[in-house]
C-alpha atoms as a PDB file:
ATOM      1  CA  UNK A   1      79.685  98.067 102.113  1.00  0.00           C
ATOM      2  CA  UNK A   2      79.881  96.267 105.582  1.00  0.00           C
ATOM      3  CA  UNK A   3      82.123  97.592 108.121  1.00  0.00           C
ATOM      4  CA  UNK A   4      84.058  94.913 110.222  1.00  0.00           C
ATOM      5  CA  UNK A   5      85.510  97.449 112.342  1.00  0.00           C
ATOM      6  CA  UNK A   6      87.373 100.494 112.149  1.00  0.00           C
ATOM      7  CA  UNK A   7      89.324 102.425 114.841  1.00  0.00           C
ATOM      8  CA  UNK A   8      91.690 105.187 114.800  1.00  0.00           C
ATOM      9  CA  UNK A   9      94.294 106.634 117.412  1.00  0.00           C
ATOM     10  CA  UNK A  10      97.254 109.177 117.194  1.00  0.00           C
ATOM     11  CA  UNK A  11      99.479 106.622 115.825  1.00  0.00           C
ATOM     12  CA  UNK A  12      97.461 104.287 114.085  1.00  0.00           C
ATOM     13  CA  UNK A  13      93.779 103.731 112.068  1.00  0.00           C
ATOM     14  CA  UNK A  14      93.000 100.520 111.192  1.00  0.00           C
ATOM     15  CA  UNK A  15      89.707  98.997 109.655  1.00  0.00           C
ATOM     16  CA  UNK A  16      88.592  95.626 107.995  1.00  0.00           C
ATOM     17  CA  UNK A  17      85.650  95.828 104.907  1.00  0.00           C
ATOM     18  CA  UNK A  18      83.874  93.865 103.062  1.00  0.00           C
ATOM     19  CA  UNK A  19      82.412  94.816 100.186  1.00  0.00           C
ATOM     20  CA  UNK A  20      79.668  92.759  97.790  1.00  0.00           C
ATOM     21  CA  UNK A  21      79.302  95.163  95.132  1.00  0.00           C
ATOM     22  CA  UNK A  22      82.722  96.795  94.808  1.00  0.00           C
ATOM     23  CA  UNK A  23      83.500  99.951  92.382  1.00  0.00           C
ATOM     24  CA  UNK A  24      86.767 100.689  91.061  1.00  0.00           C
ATOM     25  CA  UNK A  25      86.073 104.168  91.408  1.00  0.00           C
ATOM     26  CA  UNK A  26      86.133 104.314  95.398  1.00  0.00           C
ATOM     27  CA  UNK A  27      89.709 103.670  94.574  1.00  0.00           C
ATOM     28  CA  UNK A  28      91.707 107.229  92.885  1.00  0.00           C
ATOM     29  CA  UNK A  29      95.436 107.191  93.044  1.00  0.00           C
ATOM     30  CA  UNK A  30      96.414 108.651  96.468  1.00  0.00           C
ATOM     31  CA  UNK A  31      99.625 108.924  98.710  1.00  0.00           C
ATOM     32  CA  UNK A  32      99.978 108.737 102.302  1.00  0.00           C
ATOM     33  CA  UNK A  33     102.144 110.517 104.696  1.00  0.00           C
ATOM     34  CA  UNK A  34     102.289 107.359 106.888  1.00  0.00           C
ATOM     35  CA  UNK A  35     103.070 103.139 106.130  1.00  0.00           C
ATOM     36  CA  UNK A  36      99.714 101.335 105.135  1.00  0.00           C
ATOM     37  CA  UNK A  37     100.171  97.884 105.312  1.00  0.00           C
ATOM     38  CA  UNK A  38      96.886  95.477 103.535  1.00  0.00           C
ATOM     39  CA  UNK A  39      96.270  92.283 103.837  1.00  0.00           C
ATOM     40  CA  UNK A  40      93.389  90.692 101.213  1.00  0.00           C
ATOM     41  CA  UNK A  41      91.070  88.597 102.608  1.00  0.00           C
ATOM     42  CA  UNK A  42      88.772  87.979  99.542  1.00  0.00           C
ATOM     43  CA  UNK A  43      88.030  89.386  95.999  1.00  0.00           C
ATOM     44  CA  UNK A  44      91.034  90.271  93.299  1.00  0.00           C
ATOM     45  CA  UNK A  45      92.306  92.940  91.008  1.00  0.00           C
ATOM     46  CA  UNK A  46      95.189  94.707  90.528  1.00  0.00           C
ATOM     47  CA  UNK A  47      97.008  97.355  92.651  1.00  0.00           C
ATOM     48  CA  UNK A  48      99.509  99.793  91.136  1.00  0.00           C
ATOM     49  CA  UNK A  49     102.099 101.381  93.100  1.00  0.00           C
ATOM     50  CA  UNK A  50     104.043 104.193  91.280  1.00  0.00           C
ATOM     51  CA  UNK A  51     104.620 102.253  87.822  1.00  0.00           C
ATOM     52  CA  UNK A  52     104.174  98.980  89.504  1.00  0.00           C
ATOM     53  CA  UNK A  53     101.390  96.723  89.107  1.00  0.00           C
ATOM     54  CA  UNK A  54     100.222  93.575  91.108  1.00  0.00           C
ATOM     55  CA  UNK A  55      98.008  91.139  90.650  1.00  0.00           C
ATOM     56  CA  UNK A  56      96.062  90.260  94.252  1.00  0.00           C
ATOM     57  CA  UNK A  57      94.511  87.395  95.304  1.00  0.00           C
ATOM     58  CA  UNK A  58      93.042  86.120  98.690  1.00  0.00           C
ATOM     59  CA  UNK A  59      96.235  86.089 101.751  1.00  0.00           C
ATOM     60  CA  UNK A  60      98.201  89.189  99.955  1.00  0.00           C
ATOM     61  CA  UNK A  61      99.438  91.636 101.602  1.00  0.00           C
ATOM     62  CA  UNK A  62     100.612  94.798 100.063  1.00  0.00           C
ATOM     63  CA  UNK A  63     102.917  97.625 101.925  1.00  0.00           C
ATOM     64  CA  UNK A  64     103.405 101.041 101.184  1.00  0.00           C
ATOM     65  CA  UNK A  65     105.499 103.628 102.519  1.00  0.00           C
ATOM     66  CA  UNK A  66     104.750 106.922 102.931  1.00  0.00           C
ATOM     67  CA  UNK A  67     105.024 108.778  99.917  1.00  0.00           C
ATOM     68  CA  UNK A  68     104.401 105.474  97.679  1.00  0.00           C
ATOM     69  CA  UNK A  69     101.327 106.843  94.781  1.00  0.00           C
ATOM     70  CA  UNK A  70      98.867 103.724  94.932  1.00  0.00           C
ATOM     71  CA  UNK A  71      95.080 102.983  93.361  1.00  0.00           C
ATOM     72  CA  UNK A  72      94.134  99.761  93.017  1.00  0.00           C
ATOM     73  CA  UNK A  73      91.357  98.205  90.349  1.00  0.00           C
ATOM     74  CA  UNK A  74      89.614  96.336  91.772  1.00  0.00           C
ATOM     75  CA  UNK A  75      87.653  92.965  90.029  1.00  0.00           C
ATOM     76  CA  UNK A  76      84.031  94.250  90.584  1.00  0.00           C
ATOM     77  CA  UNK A  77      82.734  90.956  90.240  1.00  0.00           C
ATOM     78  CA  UNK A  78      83.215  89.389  93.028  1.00  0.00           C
ATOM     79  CA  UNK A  79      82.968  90.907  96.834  1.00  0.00           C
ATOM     80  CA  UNK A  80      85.986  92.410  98.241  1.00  0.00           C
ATOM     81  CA  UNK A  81      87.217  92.523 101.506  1.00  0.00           C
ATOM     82  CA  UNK A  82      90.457  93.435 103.168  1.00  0.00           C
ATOM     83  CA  UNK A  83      92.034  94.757 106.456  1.00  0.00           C
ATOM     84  CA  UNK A  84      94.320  97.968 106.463  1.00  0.00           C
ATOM     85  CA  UNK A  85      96.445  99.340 108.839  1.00  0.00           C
ATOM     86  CA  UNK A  86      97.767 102.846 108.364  1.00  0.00           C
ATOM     87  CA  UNK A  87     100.390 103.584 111.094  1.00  0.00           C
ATOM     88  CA  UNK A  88     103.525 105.914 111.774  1.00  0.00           C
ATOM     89  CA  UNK A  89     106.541 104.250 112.194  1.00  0.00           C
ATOM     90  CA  UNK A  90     106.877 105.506 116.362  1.00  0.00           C
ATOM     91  CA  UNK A  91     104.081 103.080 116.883  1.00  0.00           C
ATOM     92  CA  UNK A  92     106.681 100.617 117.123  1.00  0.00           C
ATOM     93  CA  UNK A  93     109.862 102.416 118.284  1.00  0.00           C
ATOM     94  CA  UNK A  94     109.633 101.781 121.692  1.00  0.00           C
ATOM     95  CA  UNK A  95     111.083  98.585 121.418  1.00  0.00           C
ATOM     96  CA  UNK A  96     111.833  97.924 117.592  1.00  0.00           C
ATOM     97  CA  UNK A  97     115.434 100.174 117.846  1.00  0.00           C
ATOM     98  CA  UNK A  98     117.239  98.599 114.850  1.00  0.00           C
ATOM     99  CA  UNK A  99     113.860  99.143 112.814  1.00  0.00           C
ATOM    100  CA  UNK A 100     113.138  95.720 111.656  1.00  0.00           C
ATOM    101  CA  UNK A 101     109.424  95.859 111.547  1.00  0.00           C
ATOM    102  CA  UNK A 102     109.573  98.558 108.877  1.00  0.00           C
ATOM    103  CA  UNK A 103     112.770  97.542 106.985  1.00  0.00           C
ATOM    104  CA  UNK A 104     110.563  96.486 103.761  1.00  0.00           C
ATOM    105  CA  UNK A 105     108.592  99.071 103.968  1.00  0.00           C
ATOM    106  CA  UNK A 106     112.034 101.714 103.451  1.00  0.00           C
ATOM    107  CA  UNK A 107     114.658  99.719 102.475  1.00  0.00           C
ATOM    108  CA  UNK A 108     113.698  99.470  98.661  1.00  0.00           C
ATOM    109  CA  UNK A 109     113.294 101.871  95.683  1.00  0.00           C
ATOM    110  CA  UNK A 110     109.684 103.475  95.180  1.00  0.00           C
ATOM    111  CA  UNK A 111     106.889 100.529  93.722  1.00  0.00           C
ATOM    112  CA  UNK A 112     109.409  97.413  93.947  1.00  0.00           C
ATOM    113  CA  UNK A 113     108.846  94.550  96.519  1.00  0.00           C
ATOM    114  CA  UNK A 114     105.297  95.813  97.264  1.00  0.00           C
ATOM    115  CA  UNK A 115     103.946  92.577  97.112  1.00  0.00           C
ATOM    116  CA  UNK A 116     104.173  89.591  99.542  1.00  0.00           C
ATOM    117  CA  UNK A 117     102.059  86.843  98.308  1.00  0.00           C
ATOM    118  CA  UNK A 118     100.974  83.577 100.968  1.00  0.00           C
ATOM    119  CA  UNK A 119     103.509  81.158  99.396  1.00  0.00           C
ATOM    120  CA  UNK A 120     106.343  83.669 100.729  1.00  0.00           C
ATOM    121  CA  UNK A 121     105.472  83.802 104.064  1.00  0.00           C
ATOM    122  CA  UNK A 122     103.970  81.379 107.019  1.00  0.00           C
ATOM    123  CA  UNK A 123     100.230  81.688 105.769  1.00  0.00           C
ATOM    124  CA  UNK A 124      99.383  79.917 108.836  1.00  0.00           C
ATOM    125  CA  UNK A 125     100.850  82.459 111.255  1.00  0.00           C
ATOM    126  CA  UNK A 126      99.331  85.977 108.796  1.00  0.00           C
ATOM    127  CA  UNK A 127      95.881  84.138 109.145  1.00  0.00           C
ATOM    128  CA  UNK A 128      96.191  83.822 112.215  1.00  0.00           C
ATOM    129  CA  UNK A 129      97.127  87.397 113.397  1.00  0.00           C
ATOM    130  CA  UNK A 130      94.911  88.645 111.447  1.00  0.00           C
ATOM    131  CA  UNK A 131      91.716  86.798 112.239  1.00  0.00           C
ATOM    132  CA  UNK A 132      92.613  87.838 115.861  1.00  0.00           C
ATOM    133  CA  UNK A 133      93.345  91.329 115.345  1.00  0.00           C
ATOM    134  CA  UNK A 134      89.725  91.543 113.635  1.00  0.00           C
ATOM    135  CA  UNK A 135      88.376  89.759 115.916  1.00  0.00           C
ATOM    136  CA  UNK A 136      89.866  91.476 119.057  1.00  0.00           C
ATOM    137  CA  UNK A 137      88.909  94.663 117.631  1.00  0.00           C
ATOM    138  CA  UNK A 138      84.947  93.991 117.760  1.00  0.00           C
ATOM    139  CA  UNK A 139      84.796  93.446 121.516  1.00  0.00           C
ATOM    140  CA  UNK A 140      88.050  94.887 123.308  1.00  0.00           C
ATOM    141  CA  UNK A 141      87.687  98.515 125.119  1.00  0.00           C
ATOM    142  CA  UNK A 142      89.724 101.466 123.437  1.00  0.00           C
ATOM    143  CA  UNK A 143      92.751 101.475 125.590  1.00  0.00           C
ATOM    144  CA  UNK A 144      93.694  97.908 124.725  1.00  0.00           C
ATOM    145  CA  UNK A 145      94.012  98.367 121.187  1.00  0.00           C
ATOM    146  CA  UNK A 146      96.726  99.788 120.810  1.00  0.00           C
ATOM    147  CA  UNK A 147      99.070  96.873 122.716  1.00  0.00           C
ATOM    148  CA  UNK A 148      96.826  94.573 120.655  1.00  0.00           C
ATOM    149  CA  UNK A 149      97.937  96.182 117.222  1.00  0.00           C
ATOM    150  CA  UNK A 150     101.146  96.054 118.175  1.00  0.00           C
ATOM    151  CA  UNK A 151     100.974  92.085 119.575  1.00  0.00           C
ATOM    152  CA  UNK A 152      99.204  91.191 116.017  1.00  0.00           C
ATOM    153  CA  UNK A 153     100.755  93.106 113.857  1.00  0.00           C
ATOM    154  CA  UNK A 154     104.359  92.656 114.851  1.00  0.00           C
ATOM    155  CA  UNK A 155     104.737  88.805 114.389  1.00  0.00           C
ATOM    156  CA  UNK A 156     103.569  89.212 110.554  1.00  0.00           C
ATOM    157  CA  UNK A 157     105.840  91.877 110.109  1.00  0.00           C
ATOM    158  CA  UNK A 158     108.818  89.995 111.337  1.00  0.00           C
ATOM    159  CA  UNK A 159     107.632  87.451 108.733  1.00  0.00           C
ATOM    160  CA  UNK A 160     107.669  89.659 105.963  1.00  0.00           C
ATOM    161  CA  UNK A 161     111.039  90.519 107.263  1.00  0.00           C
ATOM    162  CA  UNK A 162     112.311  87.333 106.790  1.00  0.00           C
ATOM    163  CA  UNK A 163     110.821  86.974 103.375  1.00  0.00           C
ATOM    164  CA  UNK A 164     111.980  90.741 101.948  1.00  0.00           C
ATOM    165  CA  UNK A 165     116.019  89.697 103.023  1.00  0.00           C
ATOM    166  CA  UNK A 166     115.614  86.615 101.336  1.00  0.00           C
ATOM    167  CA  UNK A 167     114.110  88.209  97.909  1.00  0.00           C
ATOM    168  CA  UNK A 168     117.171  90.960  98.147  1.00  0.00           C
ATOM    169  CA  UNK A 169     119.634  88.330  98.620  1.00  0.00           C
ATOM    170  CA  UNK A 170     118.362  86.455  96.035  1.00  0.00           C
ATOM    171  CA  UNK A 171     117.001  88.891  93.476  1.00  0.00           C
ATOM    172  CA  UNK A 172     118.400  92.449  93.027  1.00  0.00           C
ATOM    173  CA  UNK A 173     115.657  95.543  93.081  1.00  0.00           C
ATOM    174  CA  UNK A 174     116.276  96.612  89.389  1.00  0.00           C
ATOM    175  CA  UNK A 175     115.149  92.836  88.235  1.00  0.00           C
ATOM    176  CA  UNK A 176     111.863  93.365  89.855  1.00  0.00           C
ATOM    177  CA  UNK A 177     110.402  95.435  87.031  1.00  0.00           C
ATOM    178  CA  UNK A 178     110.549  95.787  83.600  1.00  0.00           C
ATOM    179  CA  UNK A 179     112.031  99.494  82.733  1.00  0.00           C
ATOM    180  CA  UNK A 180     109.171 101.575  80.756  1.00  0.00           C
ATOM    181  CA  UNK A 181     108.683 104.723  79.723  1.00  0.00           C
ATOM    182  CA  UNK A 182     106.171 105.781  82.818  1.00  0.00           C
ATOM    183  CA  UNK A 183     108.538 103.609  85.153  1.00  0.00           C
ATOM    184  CA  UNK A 184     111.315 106.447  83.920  1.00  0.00           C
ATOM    185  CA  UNK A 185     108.970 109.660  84.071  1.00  0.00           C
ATOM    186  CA  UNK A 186     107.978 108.621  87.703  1.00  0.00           C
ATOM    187  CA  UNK A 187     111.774 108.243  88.309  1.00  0.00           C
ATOM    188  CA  UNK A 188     112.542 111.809  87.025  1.00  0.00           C
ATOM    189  CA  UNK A 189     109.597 113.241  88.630  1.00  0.00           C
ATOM    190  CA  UNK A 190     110.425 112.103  92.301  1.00  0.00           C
ATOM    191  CA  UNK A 191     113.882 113.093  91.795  1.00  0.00           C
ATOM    192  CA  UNK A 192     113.087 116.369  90.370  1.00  0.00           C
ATOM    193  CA  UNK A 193     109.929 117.046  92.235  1.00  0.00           C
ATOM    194  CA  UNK A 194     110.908 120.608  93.928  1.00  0.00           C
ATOM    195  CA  UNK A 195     112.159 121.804  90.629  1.00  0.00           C
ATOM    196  CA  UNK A 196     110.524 123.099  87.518  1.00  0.00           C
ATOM    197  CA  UNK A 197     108.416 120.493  86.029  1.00  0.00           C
ATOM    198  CA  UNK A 198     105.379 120.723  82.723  1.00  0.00           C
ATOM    199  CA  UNK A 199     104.562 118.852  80.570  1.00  0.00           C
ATOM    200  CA  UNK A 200     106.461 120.950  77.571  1.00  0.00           C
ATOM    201  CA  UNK A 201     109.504 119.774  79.812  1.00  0.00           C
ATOM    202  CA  UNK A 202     108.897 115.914  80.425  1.00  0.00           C
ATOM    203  CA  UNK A 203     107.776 115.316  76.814  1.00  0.00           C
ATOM    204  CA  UNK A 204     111.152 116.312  75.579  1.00  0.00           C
ATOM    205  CA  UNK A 205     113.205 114.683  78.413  1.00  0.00           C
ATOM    206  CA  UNK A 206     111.978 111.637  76.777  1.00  0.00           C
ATOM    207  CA  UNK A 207     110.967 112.548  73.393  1.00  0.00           C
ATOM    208  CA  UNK A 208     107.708 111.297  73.449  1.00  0.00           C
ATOM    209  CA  UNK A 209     104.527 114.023  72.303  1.00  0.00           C
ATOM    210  CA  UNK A 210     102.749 114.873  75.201  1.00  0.00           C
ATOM    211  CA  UNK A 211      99.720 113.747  74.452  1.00  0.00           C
ATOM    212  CA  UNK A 212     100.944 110.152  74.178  1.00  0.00           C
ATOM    213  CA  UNK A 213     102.990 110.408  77.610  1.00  0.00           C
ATOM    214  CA  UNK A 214     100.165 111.861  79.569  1.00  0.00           C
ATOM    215  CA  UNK A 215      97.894 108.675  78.123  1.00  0.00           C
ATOM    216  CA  UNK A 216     100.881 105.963  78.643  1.00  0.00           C
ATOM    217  CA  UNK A 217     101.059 107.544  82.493  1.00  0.00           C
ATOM    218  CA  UNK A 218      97.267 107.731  82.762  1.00  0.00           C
ATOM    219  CA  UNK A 219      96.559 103.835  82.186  1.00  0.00           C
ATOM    220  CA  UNK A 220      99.222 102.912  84.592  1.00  0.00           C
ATOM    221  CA  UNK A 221      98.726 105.598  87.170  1.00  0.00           C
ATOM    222  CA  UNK A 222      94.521 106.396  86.620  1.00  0.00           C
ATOM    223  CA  UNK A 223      95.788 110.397  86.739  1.00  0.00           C
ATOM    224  CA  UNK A 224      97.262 112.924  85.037  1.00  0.00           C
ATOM    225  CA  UNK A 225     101.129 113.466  85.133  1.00  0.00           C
ATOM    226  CA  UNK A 226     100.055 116.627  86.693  1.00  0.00           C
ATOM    227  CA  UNK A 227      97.949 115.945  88.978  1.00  0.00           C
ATOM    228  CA  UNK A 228     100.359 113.328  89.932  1.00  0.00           C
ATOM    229  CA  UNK A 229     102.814 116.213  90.755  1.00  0.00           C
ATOM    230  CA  UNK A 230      99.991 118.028  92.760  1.00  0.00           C
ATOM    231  CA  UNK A 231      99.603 115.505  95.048  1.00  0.00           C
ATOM    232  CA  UNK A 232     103.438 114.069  95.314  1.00  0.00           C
ATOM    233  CA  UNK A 233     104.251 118.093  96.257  1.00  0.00           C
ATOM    234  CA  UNK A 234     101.371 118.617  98.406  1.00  0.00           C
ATOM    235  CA  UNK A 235     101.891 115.501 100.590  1.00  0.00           C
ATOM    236  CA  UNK A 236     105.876 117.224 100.879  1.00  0.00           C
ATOM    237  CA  UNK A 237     104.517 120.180 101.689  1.00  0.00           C
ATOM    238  CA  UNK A 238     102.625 118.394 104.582  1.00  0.00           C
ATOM    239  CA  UNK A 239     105.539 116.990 105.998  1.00  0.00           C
ATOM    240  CA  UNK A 240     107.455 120.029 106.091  1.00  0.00           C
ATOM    241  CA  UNK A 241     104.666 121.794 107.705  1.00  0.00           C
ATOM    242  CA  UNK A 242     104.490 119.483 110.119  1.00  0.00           C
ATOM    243  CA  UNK A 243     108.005 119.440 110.948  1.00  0.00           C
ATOM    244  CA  UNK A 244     107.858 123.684 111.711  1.00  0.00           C
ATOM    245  CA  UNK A 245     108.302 125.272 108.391  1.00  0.00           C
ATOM    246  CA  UNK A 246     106.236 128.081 107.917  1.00  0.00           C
ATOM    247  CA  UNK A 247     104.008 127.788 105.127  1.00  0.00           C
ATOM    248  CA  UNK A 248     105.461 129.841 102.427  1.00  0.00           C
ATOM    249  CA  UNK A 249     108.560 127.855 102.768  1.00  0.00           C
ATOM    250  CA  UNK A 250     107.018 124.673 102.645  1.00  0.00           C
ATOM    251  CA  UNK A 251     105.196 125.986  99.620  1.00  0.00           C
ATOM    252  CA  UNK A 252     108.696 126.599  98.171  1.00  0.00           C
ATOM    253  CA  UNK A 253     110.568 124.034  99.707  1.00  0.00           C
ATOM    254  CA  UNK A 254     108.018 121.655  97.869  1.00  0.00           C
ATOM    255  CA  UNK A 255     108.016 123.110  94.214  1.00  0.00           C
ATOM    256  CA  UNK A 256     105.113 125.595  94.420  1.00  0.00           C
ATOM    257  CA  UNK A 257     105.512 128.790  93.063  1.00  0.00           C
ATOM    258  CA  UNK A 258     102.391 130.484  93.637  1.00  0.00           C
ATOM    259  CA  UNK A 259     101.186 130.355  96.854  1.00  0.00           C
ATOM    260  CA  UNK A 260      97.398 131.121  96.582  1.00  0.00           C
ATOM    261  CA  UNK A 261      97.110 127.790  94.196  1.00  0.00           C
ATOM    262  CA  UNK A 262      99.181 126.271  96.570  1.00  0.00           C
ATOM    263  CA  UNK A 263      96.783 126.968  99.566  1.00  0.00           C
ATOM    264  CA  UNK A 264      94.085 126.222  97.745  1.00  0.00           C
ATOM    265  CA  UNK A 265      95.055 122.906  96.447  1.00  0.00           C
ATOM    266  CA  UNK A 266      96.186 121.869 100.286  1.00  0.00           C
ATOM    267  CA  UNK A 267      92.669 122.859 101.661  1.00  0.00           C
ATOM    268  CA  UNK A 268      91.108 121.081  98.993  1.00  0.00           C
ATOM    269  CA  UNK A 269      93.410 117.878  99.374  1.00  0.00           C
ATOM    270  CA  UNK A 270      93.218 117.932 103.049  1.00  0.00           C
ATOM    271  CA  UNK A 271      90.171 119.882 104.435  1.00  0.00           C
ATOM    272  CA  UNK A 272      91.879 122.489 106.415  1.00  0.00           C
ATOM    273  CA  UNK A 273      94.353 125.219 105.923  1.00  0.00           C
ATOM    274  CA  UNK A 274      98.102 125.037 105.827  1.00  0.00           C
ATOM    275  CA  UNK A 275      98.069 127.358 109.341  1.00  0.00           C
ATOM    276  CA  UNK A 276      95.480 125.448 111.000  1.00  0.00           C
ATOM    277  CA  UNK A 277      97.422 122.322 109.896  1.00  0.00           C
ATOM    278  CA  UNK A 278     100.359 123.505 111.599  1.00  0.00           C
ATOM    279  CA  UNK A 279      98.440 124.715 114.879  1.00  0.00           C
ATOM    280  CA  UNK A 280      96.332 122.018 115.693  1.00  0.00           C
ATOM    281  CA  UNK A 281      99.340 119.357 114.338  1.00  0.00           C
ATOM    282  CA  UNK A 282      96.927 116.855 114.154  1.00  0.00           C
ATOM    283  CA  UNK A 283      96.484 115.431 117.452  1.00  0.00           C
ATOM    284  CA  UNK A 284      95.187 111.776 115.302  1.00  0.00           C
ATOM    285  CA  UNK A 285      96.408 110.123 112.632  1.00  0.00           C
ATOM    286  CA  UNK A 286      94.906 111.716 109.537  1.00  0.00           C
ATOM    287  CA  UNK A 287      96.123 110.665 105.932  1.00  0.00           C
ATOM    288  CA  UNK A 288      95.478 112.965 103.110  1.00  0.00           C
ATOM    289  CA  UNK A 289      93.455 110.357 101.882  1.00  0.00           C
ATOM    290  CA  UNK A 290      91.310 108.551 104.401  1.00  0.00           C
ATOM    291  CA  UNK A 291      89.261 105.689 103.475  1.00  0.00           C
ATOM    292  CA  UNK A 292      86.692 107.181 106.294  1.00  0.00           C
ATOM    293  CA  UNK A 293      85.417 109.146 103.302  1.00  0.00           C
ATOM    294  CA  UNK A 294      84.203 106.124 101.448  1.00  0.00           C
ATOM    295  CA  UNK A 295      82.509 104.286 104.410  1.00  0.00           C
ATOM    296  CA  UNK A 296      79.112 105.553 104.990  1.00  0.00           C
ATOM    297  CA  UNK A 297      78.428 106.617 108.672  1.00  0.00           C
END
């Protein structure tokens, strides 16, 4: 795998990657607590997002908001390369105060309008940005690249803007999918996530055996419903934690009702303890799951 670049601050990590020999399984279902934006610069596959799935081809680009469960498979026969941007939404408050740049990232249900493909948007100007930002990023000192994300990455997302009010005025968000049985579970689960939830429970909510469900939501999501759940709860948890809760009532707050498995799962998801999490409070950026973990040193 060749690293481009990669570069992380308090508000932001960004990297671009290429790689010739890619493996699908570099790739597990994970959530983040911030917006990733992607934009594909080569290769294919498919990326699902909740019960979504896309097909990707060179100029893509692919949001997801915080919270959004997304893996992609990716076509390991050709190489693969793509740029990523994972950034809280304050890194463009300053100046963005009726929220425009991250309207299509929010303003839609879970896994729907994910997907903004080159005919929708000026594929001149997205090339463009991007090739700079990647190329900007190689030679510019630290403290400049931060007004640089922000001068390449805002004119694309005023584009995709554009293009997401268009596709709601034109197409409502319930058309954008077909309604299936793991489409419905993920539904039920998000809504219900801080109450009781098994399997026992799910597979008679929709009277399917539960052998059959957890398959159906396995080939769609590449996990378990439950350790779906784990994760959706955990990255709650975070939040809350983050916020000032205690702990305990995060724990709660989130669904868990055993705290030990609780603090053990979080310290395995995340590499550090619920307390310490709250203590240090993260001075950078750090997504549950970092793509710094695949990317040799």
């Amino acid at each position: 795998m060749s690293i481009i670049y990669r570069y992380s601050e308090r508000t932001f990590y960004s990297h671009h990657i290429r790689d010739n020999n890619p493996d699908s399984d570099r790739f597990p279902l994970h959530v983040h607590d911030v917006h990733e934006f992607c934009y594909f610069i080569a290769g294919g596959g498919r990326f699902f997002i909740e019960s979504s799935a896309y097909d990707l081809y060179p100029g893509c680009i692919l949001l997801m908001r915080a919270g959004e469960a997304h893996r992609l498979q990716v076509n390991t026969s050709m190489p693969y390369e793509r740029i990523t941007v994972e950034f809280s939404p304050s890194l463009f408050s300053d100046f963005d105060l009726q929220s425009q740049l991250t309207e299509a990232f929010v303003k839609r249900p879970a896994g729907q309008f994910n997907l903004y493909t080159p005919e929708m948007l000026d594929r001149e100007l997205t090339h463009a940005c991007m090739r700079l930002l990647s190329a900007q990023f190689q030679v510019i000192p630290d403290q400049q690249k931060r007004m640089t994300m922000i001068a390449c990455l805002s004119p694309v997302l005023l584009e995709i803007n554009r293009a997401f009010l268009t596709r709601i005025s034109a197409q409502p968000f319930q058309d954008e999918r077909t309604v299936t049985a793991v489409s419905q579970l993920i539904e039920y689960i998000n809504a219900h996530l801080c109450e009781k939830l098994d399997l026992n429970l799910l597979a008679q909510r929709f009277f399917i055996s539960k052998t059959h469900l957890n398959n159906q939501f396995k080939q769609v999501t590449g996990c378990t419903i439950w350790e779906y759940i784990i994760i959706k709860r955990l990255v709650l948890a975070r939040k809350y934690i983050r916020d000032g809760m205690s702990a305990g009532e995060a724990a709660l707050s989130s669904g868990w009702s055993d705290y030990s498995s609780f603090y053990r799962s979080y310290k395995a998801r995340f590499g550090v303890s619920p307390l310490s999490d709250k203590q240090s409070n993260l001075a950078k950026l750090r997504p549950e799951y970092d793509i710094r973990r695949e990317l040799p040193e």
